[in-house]
PDB file of N, CA and C in Angstrom:
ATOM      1  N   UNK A   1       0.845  -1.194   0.000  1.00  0.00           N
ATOM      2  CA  UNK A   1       0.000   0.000   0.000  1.00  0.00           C
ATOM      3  C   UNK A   1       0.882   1.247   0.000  1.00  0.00           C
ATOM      4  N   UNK A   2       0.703   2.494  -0.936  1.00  0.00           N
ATOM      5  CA  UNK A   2       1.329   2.987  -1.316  1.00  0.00           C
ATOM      6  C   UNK A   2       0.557   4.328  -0.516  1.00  0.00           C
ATOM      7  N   UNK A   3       1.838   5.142   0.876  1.00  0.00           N
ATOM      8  CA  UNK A   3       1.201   5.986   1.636  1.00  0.00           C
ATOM      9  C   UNK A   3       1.409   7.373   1.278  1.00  0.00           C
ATOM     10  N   UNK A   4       0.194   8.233   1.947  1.00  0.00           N
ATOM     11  CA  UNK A   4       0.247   9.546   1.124  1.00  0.00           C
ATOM     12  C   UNK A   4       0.943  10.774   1.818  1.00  0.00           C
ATOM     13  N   UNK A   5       2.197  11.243   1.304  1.00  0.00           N
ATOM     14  CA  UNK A   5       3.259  11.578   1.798  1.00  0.00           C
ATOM     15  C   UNK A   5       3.225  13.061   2.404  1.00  0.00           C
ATOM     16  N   UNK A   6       2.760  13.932   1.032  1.00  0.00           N
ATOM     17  CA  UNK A   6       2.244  15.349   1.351  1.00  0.00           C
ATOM     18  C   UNK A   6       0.800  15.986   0.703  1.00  0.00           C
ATOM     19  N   UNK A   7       0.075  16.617   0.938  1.00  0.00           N
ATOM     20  CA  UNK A   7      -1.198  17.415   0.559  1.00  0.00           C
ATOM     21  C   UNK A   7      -1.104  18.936   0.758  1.00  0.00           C
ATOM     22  N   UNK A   8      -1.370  19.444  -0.795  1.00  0.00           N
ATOM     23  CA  UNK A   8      -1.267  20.793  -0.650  1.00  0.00           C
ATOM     24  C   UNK A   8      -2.670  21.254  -1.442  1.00  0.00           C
ATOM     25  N   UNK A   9      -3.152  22.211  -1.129  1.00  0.00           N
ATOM     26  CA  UNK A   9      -4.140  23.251  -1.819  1.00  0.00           C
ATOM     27  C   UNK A   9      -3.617  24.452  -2.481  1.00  0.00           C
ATOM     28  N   UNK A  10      -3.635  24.420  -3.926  1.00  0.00           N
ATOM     29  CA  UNK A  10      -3.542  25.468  -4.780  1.00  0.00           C
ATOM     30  C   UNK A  10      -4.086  26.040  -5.642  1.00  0.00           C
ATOM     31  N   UNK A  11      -4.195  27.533  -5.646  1.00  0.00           N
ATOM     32  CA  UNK A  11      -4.575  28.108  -6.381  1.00  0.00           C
ATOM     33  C   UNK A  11      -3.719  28.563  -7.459  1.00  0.00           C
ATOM     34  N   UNK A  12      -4.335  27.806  -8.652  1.00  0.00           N
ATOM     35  CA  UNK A  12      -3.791  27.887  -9.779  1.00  0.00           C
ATOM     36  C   UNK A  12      -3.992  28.935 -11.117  1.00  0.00           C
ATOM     37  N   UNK A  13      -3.347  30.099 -11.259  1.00  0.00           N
ATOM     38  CA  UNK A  13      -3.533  31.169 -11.927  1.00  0.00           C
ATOM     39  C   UNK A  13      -3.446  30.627 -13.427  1.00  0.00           C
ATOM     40  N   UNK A  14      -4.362  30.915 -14.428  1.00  0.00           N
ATOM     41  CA  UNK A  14      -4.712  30.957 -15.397  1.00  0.00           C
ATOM     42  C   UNK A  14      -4.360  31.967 -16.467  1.00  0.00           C
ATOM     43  N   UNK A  15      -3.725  32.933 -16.173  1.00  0.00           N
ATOM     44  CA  UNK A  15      -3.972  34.620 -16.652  1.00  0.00           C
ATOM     45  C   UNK A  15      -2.674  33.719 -18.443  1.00  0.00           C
ATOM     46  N   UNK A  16      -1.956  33.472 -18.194  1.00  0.00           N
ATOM     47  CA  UNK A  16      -1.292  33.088 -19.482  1.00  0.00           C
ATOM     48  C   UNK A  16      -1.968  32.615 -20.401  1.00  0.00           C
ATOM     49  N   UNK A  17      -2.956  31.936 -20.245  1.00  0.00           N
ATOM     50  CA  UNK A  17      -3.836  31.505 -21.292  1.00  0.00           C
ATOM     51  C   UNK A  17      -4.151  32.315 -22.082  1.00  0.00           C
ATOM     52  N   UNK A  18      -4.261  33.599 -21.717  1.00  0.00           N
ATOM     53  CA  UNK A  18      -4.912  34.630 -22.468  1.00  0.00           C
ATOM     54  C   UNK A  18      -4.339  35.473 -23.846  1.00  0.00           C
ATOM     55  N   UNK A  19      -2.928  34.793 -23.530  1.00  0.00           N
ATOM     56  CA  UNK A  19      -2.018  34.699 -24.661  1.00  0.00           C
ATOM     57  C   UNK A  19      -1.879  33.560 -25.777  1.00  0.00           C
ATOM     58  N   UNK A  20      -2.628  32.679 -25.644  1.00  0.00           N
ATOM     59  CA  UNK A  20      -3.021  32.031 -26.821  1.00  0.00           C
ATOM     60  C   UNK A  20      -4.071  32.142 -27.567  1.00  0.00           C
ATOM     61  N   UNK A  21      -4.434  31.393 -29.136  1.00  0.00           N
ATOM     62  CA  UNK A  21      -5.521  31.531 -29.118  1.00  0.00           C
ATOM     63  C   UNK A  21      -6.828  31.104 -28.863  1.00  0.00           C
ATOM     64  N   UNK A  22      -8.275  32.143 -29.118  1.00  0.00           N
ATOM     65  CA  UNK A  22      -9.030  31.375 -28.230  1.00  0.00           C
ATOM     66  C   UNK A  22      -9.815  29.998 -28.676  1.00  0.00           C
ATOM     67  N   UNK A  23      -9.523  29.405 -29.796  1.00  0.00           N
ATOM     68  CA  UNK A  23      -9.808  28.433 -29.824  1.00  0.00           C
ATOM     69  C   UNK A  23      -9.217  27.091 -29.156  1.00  0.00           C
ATOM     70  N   UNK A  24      -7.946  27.747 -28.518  1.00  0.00           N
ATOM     71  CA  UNK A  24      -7.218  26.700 -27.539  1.00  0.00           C
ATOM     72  C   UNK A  24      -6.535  26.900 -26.449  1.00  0.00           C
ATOM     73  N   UNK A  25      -7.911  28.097 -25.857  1.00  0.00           N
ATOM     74  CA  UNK A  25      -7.535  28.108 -24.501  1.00  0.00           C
ATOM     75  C   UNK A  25      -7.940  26.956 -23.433  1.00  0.00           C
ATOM     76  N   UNK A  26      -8.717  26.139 -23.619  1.00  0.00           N
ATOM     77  CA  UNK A  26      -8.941  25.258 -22.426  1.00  0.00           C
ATOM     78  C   UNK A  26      -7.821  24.247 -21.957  1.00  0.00           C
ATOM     79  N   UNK A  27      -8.285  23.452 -23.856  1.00  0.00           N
ATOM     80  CA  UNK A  27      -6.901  22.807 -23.661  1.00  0.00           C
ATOM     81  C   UNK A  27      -5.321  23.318 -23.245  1.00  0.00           C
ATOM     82  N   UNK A  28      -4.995  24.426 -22.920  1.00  0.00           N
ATOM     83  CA  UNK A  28      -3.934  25.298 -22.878  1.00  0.00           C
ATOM     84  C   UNK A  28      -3.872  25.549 -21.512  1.00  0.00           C
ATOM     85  N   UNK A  29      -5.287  25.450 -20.874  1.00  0.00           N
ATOM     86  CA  UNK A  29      -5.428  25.731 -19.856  1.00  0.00           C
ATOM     87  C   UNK A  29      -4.865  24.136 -19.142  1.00  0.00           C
ATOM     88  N   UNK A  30      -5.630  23.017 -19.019  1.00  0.00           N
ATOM     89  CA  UNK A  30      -4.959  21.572 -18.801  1.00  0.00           C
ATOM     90  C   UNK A  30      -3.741  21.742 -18.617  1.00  0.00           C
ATOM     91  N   UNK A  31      -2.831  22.214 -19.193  1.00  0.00           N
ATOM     92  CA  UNK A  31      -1.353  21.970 -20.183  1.00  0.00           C
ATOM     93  C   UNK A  31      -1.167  22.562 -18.774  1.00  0.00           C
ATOM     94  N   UNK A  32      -1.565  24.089 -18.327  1.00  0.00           N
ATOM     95  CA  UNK A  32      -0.761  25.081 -17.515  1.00  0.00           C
ATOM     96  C   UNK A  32      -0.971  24.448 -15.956  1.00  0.00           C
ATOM     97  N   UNK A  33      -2.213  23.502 -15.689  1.00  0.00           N
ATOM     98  CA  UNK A  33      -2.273  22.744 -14.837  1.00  0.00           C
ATOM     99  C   UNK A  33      -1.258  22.054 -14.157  1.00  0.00           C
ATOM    100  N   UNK A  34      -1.284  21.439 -15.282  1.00  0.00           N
ATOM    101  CA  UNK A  34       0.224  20.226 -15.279  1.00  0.00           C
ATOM    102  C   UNK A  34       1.344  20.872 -15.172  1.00  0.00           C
ATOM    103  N   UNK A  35       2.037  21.500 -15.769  1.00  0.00           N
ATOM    104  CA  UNK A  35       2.916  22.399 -15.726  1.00  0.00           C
ATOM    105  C   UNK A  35       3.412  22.738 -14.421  1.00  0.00           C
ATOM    106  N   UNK A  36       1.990  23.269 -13.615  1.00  0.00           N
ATOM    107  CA  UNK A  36       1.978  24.261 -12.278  1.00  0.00           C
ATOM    108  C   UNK A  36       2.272  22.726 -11.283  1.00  0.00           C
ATOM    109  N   UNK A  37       1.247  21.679 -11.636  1.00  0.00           N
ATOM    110  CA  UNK A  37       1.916  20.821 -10.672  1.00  0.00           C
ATOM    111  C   UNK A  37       3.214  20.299 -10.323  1.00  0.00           C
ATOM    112  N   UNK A  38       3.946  19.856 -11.728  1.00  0.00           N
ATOM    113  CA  UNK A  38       5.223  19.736 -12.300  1.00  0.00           C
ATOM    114  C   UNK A  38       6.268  20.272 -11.368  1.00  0.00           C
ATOM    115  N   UNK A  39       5.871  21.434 -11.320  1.00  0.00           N
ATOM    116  CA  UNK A  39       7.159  22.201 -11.088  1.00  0.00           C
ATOM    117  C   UNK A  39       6.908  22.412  -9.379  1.00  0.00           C
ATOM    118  N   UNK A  40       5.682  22.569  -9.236  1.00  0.00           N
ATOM    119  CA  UNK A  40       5.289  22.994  -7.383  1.00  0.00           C
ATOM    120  C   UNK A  40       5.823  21.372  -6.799  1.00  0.00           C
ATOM    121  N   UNK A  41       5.224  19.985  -7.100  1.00  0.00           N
ATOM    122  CA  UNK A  41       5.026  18.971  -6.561  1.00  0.00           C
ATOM    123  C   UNK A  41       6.506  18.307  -6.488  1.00  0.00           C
ATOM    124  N   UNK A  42       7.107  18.861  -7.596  1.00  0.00           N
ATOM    125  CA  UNK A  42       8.332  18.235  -8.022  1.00  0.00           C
ATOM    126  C   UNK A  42       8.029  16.744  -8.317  1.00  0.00           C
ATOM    127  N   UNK A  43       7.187  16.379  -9.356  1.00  0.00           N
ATOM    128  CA  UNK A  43       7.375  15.022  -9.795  1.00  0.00           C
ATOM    129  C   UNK A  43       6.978  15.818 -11.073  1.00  0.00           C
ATOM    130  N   UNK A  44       7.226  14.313 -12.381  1.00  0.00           N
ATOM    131  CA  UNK A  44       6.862  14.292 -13.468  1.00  0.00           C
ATOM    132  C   UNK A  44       5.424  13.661 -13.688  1.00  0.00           C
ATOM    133  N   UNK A  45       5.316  12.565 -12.900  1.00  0.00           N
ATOM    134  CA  UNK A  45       3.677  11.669 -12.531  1.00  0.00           C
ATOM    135  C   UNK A  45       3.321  12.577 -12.249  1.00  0.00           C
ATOM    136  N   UNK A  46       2.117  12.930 -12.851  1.00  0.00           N
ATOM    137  CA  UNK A  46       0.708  14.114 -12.413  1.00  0.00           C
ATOM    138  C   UNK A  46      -0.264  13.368 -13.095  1.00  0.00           C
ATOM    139  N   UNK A  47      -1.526  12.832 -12.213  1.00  0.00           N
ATOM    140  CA  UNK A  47      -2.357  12.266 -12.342  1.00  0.00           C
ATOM    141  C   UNK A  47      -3.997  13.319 -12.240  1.00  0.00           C
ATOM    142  N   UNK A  48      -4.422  13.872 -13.148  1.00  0.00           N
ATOM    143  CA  UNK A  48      -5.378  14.632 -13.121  1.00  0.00           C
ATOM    144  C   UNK A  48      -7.233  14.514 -12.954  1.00  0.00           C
ATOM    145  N   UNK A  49      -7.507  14.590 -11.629  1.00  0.00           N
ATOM    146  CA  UNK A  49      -9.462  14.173 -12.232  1.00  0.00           C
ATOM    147  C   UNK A  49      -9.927  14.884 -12.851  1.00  0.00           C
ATOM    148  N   UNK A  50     -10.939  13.867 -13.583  1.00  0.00           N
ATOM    149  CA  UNK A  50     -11.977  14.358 -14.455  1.00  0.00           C
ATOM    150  C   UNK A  50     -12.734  15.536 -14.323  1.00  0.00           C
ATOM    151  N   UNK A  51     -12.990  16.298 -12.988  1.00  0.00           N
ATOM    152  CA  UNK A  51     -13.353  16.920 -12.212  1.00  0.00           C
ATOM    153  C   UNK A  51     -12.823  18.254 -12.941  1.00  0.00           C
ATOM    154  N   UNK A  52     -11.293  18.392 -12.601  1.00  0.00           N
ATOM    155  CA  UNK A  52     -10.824  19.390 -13.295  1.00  0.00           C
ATOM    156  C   UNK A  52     -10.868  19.482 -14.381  1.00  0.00           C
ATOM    157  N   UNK A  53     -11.196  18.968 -15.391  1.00  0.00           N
ATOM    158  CA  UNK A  53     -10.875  19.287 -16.828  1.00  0.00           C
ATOM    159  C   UNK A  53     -12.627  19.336 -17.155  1.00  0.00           C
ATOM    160  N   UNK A  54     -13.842  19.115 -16.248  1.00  0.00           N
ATOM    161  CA  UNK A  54     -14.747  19.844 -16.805  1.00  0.00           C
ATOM    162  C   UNK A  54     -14.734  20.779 -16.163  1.00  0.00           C
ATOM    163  N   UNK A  55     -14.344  21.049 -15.148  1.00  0.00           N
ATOM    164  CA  UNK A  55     -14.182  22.356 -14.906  1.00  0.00           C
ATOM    165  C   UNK A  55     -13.917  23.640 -15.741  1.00  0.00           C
ATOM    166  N   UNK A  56     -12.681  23.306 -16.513  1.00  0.00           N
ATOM    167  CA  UNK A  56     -11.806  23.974 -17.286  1.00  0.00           C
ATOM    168  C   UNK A  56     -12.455  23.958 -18.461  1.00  0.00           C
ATOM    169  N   UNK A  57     -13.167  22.910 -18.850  1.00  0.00           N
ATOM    170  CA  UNK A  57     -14.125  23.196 -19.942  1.00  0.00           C
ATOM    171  C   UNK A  57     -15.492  23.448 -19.832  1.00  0.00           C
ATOM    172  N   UNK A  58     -15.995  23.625 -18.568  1.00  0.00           N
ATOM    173  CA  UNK A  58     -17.619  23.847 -19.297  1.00  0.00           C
ATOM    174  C   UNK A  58     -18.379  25.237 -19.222  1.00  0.00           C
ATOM    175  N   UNK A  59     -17.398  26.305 -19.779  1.00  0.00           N
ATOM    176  CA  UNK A  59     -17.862  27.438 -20.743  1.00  0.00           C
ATOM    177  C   UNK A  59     -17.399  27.322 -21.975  1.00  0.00           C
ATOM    178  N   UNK A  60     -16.888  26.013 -22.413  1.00  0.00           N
ATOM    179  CA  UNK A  60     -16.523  25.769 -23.729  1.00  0.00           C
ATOM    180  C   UNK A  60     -14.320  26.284 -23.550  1.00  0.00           C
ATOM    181  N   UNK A  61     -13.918  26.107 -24.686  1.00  0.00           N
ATOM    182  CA  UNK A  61     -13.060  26.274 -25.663  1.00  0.00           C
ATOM    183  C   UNK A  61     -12.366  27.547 -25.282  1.00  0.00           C
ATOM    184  N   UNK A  62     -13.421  28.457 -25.606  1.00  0.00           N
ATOM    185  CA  UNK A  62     -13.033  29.970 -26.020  1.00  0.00           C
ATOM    186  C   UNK A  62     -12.792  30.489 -24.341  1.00  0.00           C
ATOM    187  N   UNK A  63     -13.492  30.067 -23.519  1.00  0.00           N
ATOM    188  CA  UNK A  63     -13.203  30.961 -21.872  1.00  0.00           C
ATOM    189  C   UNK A  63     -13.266  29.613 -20.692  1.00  0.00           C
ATOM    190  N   UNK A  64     -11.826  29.740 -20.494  1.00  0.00           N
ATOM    191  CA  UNK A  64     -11.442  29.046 -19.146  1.00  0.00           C
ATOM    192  C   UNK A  64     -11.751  29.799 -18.303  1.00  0.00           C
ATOM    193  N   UNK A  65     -11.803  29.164 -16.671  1.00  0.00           N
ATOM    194  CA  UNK A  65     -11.533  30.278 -15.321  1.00  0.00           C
ATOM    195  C   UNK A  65     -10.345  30.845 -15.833  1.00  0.00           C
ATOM    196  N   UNK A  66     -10.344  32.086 -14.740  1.00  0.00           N
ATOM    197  CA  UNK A  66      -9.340  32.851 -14.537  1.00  0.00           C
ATOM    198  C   UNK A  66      -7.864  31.912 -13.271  1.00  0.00           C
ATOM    199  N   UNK A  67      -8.282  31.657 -12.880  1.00  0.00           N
ATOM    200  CA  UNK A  67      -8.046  30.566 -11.618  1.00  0.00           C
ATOM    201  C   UNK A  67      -8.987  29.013 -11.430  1.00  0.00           C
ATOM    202  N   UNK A  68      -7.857  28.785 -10.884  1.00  0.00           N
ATOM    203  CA  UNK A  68      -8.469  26.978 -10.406  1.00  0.00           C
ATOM    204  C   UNK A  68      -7.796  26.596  -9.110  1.00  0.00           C
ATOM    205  N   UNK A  69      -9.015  25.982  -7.884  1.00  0.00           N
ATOM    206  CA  UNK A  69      -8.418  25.384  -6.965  1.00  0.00           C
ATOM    207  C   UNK A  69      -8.148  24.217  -7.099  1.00  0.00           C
ATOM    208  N   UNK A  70      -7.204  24.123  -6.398  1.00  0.00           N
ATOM    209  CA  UNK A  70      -6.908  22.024  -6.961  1.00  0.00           C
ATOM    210  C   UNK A  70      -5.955  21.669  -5.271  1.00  0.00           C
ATOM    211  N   UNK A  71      -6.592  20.426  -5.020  1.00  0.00           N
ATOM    212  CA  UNK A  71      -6.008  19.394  -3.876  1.00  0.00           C
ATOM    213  C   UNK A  71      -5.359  18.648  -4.890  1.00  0.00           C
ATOM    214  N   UNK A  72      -3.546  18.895  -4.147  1.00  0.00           N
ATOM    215  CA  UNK A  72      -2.447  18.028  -4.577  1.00  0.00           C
ATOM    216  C   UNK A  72      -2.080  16.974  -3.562  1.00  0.00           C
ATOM    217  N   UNK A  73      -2.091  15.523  -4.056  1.00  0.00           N
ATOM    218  CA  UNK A  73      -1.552  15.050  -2.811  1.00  0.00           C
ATOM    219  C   UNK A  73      -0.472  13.878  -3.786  1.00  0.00           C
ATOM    220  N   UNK A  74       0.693  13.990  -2.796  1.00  0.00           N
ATOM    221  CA  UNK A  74       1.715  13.095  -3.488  1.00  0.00           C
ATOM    222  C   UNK A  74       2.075  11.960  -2.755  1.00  0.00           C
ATOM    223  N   UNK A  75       2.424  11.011  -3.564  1.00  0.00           N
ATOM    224  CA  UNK A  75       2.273   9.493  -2.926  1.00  0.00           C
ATOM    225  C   UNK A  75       4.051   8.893  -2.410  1.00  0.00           C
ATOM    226  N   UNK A  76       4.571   8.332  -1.846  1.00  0.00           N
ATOM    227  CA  UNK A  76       5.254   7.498  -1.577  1.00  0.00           C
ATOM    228  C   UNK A  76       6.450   7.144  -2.826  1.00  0.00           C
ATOM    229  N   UNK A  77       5.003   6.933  -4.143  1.00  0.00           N
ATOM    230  CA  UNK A  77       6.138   6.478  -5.094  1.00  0.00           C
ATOM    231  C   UNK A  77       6.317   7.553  -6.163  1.00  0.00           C
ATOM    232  N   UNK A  78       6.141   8.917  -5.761  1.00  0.00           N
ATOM    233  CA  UNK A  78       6.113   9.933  -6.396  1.00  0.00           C
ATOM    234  C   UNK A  78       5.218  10.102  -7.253  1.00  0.00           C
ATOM    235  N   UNK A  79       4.163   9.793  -7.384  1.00  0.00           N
ATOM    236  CA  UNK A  79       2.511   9.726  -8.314  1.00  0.00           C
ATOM    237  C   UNK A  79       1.675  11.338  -7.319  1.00  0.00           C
ATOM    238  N   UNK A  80       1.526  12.199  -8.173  1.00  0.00           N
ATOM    239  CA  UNK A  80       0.825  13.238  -7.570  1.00  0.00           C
ATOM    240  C   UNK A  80      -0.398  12.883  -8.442  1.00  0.00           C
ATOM    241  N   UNK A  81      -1.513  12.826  -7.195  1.00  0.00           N
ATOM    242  CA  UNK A  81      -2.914  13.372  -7.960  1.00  0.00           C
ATOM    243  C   UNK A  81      -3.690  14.422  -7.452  1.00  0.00           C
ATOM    244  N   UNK A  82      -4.371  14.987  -8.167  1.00  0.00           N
ATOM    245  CA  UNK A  82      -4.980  16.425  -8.104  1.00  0.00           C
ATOM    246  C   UNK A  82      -6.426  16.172  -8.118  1.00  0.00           C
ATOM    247  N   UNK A  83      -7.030  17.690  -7.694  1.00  0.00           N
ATOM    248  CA  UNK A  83      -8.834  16.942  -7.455  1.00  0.00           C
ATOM    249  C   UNK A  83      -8.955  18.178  -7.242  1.00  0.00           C
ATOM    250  N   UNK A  84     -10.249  18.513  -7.700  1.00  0.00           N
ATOM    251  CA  UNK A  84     -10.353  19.980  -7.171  1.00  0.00           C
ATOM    252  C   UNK A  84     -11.056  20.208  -5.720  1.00  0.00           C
ATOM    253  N   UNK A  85     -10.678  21.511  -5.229  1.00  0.00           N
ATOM    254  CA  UNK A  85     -10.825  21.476  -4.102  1.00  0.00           C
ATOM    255  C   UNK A  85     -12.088  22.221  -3.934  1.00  0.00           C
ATOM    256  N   UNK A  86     -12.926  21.724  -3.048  1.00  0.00           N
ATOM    257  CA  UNK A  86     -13.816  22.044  -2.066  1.00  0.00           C
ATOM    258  C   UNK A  86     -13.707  23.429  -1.271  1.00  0.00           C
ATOM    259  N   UNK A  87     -14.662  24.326  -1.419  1.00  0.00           N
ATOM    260  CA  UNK A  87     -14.692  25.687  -1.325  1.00  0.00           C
ATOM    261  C   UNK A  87     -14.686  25.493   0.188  1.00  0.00           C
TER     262      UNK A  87
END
């Protein structure tokens, strides 16, 4: 059994997106997700719920949030998964 090592809550800024275009900001948005975990969690494993990515999509394509909360928690064997967090 693989134990859960650290848990963090972040707020994840979006504002770069706004520099692409808008037919691929959501997906762009995902990308900056990962990215943000990447580099905060320090692993390459980033395991993402479904949760977040309708999040990120359901005003469509053209308008992501501005921000996203997300629960990081990293495992033992370096596997981070994310979930969004609860207000």
């Amino acid at each position: 059994m693989v134990e859960k090592l650290e848990e963090q809550i972040y707020v994840i800024p979006l504002d770069d997106v706004k520099h692409t275009p808008h037919w691929e900001r959501s997906k762009r948005s995902v990308t900056a997700v990962r990215d943000f975990l990447t580099r905060h969690m320090k692993s390459e494993d980033i395991k993402l719920d479904p949760g977040i990515s309708r999040k990120l999509w359901e005003r469509g394509a053209h308008k992501p949030p501005a921000r996203i909360r997300v629960r990081a928690m990293k495992f033992e064997d370096g596997q981070v998964q994310a979930e969004i967090a609860e207000e």
